[in-house]
Protein backbone atom coordinates (compact mmCIF):
# COMPACT_ATOMS: atom_id res chain seq x y z
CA UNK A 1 -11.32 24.47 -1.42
CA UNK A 2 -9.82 23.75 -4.81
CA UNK A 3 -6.47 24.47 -6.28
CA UNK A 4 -4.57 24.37 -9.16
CA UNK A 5 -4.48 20.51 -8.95
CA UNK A 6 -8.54 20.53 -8.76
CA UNK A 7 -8.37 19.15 -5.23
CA UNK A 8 -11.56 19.25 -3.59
CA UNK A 9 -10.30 18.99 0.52
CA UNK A 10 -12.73 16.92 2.61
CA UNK A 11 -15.72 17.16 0.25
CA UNK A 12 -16.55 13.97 -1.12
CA UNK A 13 -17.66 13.97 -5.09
CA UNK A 14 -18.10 10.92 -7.32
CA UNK A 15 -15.97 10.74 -10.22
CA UNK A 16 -16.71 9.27 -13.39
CA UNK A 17 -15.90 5.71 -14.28
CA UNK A 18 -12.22 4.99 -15.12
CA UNK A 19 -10.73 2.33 -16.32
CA UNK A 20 -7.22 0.81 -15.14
CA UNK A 21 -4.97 0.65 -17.90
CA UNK A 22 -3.02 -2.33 -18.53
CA UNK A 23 0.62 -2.33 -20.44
CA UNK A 24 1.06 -0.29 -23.34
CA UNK A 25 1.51 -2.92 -26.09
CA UNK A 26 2.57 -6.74 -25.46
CA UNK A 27 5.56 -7.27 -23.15
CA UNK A 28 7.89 -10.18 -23.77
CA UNK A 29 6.55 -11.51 -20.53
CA UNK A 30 2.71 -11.37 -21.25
CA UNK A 31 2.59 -12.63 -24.81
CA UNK A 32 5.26 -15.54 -23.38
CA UNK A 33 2.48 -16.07 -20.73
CA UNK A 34 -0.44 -15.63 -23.28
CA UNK A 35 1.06 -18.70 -25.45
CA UNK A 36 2.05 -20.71 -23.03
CA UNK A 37 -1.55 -20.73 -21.13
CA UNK A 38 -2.67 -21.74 -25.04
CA UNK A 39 -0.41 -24.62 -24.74
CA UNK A 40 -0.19 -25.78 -21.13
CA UNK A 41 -3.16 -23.92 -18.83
CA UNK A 42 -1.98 -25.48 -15.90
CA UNK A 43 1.34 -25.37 -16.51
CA UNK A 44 1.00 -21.43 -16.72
CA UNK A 45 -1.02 -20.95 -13.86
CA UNK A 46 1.64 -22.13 -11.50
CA UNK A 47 4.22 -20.39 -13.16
CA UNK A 48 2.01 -17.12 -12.55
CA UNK A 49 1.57 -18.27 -9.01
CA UNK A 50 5.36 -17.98 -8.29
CA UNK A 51 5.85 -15.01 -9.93
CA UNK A 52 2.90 -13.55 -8.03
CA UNK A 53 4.83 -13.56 -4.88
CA UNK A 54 7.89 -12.21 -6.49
CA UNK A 55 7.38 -8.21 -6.25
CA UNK A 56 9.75 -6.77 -8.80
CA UNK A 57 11.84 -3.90 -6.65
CA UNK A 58 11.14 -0.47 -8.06
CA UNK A 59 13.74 2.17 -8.37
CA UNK A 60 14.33 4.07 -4.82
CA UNK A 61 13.42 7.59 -5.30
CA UNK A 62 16.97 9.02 -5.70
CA UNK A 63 16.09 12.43 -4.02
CA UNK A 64 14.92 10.90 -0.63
CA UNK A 65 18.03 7.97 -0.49
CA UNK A 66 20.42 10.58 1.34
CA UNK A 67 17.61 10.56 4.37
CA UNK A 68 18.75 6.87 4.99
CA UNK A 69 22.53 7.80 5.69
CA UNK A 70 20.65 10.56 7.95
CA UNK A 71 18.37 8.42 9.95
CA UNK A 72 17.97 8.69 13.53
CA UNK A 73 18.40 5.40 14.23
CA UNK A 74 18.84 2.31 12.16
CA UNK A 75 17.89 -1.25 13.13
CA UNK A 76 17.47 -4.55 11.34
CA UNK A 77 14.62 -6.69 12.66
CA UNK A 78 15.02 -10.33 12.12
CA UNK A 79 11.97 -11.87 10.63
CA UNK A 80 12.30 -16.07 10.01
CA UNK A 81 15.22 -15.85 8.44
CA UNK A 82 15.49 -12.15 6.84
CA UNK A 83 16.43 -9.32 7.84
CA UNK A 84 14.01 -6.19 7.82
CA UNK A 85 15.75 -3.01 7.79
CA UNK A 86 13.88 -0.26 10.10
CA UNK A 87 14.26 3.64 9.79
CA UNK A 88 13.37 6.50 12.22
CA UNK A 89 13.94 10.02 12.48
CA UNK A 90 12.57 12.50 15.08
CA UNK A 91 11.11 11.99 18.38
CA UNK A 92 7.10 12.11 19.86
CA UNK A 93 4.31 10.06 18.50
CA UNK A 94 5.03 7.61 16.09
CA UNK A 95 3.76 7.86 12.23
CA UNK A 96 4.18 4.17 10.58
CA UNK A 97 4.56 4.34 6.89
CA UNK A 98 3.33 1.16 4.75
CA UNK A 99 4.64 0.82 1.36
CA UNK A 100 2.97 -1.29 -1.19
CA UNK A 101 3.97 -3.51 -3.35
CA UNK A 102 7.04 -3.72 -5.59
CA UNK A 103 7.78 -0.22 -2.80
CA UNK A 104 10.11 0.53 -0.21
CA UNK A 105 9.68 2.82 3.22
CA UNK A 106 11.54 5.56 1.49
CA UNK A 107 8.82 6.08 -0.85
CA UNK A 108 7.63 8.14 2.05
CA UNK A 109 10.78 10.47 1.98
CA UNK A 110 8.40 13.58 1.20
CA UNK A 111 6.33 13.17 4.63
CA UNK A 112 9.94 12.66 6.72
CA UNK A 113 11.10 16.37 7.43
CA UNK A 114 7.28 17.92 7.68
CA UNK A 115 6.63 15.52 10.44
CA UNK A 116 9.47 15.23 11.97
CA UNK A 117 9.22 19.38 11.87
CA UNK A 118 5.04 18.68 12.96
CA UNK A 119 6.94 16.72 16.58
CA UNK A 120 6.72 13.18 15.18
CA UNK A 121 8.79 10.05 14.92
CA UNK A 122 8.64 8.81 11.35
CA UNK A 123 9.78 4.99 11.71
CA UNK A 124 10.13 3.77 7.96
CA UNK A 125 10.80 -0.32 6.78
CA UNK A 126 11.07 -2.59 3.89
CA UNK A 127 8.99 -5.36 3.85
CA UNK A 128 9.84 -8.21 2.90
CA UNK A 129 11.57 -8.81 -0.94
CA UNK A 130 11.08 -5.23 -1.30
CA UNK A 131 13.73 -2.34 -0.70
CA UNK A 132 16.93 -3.08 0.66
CA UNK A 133 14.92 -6.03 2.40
CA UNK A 134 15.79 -9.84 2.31
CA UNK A 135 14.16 -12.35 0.34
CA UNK A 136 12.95 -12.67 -2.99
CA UNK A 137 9.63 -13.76 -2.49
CA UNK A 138 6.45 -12.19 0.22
CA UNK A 139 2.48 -12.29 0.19
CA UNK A 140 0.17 -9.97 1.89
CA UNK A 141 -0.14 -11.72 5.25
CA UNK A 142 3.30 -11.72 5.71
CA UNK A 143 3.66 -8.01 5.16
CA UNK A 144 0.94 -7.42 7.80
CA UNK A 145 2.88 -9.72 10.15
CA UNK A 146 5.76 -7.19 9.63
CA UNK A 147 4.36 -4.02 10.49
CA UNK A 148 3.08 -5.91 14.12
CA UNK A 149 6.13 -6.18 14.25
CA UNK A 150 8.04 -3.08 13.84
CA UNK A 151 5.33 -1.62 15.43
CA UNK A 152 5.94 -3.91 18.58
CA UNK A 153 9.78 -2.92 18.19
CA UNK A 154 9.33 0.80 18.31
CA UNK A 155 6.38 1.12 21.04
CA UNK A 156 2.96 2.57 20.69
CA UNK A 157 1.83 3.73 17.03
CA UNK A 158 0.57 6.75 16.78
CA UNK A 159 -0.63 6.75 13.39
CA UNK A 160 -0.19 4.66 10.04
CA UNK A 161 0.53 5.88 6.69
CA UNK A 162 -0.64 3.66 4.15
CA UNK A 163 -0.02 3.27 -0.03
CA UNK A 164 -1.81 1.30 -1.86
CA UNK A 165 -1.83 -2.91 -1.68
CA UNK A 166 0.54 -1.31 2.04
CA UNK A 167 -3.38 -0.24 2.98
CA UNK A 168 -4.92 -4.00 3.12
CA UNK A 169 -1.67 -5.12 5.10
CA UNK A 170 -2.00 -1.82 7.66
CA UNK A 171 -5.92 -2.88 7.66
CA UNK A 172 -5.38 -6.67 8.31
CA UNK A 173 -3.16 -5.86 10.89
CA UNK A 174 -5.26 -3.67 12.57
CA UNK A 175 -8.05 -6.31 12.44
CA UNK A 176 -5.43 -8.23 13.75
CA UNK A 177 -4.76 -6.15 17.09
CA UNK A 178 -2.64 -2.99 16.19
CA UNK A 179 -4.20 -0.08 17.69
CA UNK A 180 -3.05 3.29 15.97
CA UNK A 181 -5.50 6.40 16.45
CA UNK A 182 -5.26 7.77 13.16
CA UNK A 183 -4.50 5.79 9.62
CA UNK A 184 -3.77 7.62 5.92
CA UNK A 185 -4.89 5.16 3.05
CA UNK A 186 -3.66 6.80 -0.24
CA UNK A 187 -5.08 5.26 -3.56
CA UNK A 188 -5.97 1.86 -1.43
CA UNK A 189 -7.78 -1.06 -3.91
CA UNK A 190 -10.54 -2.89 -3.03
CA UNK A 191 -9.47 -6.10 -2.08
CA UNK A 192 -6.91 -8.63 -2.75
CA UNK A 193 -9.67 -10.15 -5.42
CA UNK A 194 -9.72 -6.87 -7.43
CA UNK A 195 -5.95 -6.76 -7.49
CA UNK A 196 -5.69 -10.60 -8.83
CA UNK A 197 -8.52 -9.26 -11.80
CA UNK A 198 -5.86 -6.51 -12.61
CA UNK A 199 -3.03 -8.81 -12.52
CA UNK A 200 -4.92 -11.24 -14.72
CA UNK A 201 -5.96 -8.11 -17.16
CA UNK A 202 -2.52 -6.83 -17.28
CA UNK A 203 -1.12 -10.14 -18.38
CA UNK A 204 -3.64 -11.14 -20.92
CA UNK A 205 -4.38 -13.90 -19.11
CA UNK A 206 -7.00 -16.51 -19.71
CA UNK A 207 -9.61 -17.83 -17.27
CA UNK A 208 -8.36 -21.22 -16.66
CA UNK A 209 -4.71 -19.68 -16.34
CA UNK A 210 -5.53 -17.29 -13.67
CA UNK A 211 -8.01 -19.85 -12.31
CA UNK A 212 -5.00 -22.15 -11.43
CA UNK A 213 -3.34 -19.47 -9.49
CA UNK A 214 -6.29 -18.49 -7.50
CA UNK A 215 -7.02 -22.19 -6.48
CA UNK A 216 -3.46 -22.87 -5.38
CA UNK A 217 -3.81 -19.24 -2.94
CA UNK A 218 -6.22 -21.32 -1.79
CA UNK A 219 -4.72 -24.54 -1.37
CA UNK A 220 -1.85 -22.38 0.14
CA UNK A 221 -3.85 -19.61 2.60
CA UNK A 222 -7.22 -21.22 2.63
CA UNK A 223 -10.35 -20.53 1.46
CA UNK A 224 -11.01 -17.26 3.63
CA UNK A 225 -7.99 -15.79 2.18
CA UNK A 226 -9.84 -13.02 0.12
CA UNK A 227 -12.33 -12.55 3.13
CA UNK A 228 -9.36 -11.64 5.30
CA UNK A 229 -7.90 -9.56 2.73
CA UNK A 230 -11.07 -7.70 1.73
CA UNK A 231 -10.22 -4.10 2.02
CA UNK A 232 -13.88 -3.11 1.53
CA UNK A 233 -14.64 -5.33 4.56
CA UNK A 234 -11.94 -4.68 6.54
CA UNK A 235 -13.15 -0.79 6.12
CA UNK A 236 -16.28 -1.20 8.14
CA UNK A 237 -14.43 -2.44 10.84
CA UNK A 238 -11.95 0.73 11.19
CA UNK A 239 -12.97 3.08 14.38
CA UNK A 240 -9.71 5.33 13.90
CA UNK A 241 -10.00 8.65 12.62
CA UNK A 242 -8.51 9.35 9.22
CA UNK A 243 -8.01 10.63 5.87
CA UNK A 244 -8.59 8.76 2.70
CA UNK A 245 -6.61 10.23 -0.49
CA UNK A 246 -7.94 9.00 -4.13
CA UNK A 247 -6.44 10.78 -7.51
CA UNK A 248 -8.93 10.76 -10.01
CA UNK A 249 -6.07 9.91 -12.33
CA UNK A 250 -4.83 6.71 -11.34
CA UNK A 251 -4.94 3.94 -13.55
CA UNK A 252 -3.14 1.56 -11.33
CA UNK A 253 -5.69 1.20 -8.86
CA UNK A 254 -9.53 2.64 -10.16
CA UNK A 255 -10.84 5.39 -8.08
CA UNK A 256 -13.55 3.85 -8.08
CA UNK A 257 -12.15 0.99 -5.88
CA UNK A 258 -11.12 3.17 -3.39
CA UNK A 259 -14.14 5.21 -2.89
CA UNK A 260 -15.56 1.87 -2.01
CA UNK A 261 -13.56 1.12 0.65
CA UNK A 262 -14.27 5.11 2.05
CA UNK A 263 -17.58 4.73 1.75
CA UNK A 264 -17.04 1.68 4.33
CA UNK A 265 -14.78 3.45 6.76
CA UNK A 266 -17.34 5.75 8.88
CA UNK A 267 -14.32 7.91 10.66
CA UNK A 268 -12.81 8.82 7.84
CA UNK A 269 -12.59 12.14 5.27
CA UNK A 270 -11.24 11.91 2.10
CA UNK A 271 -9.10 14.30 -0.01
CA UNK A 272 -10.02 14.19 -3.96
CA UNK A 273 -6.91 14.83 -6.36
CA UNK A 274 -6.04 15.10 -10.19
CA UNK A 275 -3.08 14.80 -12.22
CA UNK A 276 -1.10 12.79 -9.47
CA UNK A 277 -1.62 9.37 -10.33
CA UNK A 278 -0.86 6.53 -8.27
CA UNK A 279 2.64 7.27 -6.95
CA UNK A 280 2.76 11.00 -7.63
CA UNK A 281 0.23 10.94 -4.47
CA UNK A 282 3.30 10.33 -2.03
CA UNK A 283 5.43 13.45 -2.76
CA UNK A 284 2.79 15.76 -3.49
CA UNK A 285 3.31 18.66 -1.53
CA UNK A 286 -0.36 19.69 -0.91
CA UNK A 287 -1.30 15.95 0.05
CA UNK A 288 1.81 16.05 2.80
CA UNK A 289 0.32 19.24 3.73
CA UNK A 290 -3.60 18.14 3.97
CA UNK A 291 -2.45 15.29 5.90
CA UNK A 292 -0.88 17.29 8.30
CA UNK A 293 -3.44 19.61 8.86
CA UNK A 294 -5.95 16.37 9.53
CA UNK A 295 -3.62 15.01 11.57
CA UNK A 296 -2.79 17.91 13.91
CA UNK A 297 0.54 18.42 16.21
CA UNK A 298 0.75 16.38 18.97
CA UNK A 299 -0.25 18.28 21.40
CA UNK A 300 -3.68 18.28 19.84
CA UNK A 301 -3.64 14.62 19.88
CA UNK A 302 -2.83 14.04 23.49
């Protein structure tokens, strides 16, 4: 089935190679960052290290903010010493949506009213230093702690609804003992190596600069840390039934990346797009709709 978008539904095609883009021209931050791993490597490879862990809040997508004031029910989960606020609408099984980085829950405002209308709870959070979250500062296993966690706090998960670096901290906490029965990954990268190689390309940095990050993850989560947050790997060990969504058009996160991590995931179908991009993927109308249809009412779930 194709439409205007050239979305092939279901059937799987490769797509050419693309490369991911970094900033158009040189930011005040990355030449700052260029000269100063020139001067002092070491020095700027611990700078890069803090600001790694210091997602940069994107804008909340105006047109979904008045679903907030409309929730359902509102609660604010204490985590260490933050507070994480948690969103729901509707009632039936639950649908868990997983931001990524820099996100917030209501990046999901498109999917709210169709599956709420579907017979679904939609329960909604910001992580950590994201949204209207606490805290400045986060890292991947955290994140994955948090949606145990609101998971735990709103009962059995249904399914889990996944964007981008949001799909290696659904996947590691899967791995890690939640058990939903279905899981949406849309425009998920490869692993949490591939994601430090974009950083370092997006910053202009130098090996020995984003060497001196890497070793002080490291130092900080151990050695296994890109093992545990190995999307591709993590794949093979999914037995829910899903749908993966890749836009051919992303330059955020290669498609090519993410057909990787389908190829892995032996429940799964996948839904090829063009002309969304990266975040146009989680308003799209005809992914929402896809989705649905591969998800099925509850009572076909039961």
């Amino acid at each position: 089935m194709t439409s205007q978008l050239n979305t092939q539904s279901v059937i799987f095609e490769r797509p050419t190679t693309h490369k991911v883009e970094g900033p158009k021209g040189f930011s005040p931050i990355r030449l700052a960052l260029q000269l100063y791993g020139r001067i002092a490597p070491e020095k700027a490879g611990r700078l890069v290290n803090r600001m790694a862990f210091r997602p940069s809040r994107l804008p909340m997508p105006s047109r979904y903010e008045y679903l907030l004031d409309n929730a359902d029910s509102y609660t604010q989960l204490q985590h260490g010493a933050r507070t994480i606020p948690v969103y729901s609408w509707g009632q039936g099984p639950v649908i868990l949506g997983v931001h990524g980085w820099a996100g917030a829950g209501i990046q999901f405002g498109a999917w709210v009213n169709p599956l709420v209308e579907a017979g679904y709870r939609v329960v909604l959070f910001d992580a950590p230093a994201h949204g209207r979250a606490q805290g400045e500062s986060t890292n991947l296993f955290e994140m994955a702690e948090v949606v145990t966690r609101v998971a735990a706090s709103v009962g059995r998960v249904h399914g889990v609804l996944a964007h981008s670096i949001g799909c290696i901290a659904a996947a590691r906490a899967i791995a890690d003992g939640l058990q939903p029965d279905y899981l949406v990954m849309l425009a998920p990268p490869v692993s949490l190596t591939a994601v430090m190689d974009n950083l370092g390309r997006q910053l202009g940095l130098s090996q020995d600069v984003l060497a001196v990050h890497l070793q002080l993850m490291e130092e900080r989560f151990g050695k296994s840390v890109w093992e545990q947050l190995d999307l591709e790997a993590l794949s093979r060990t999914l037995t829910q039934r899903g749908l993966m969504v890749i836009d051919d058009d992303d330059t955020s996160i290669s498609p090519d990346e993410s057909e990787r991590v389908f190829n892995n995931w032996e429940n799964a179908n996948v839904l090829r797009t063009r002309g969304l991009g990266h975040h146009r993927l989680l308003w799209s109308p005809m992914v929402v709709d896809t989705v649905l249809r591969d998800l099925g009412r509850p009572v076909d779930t039961l």
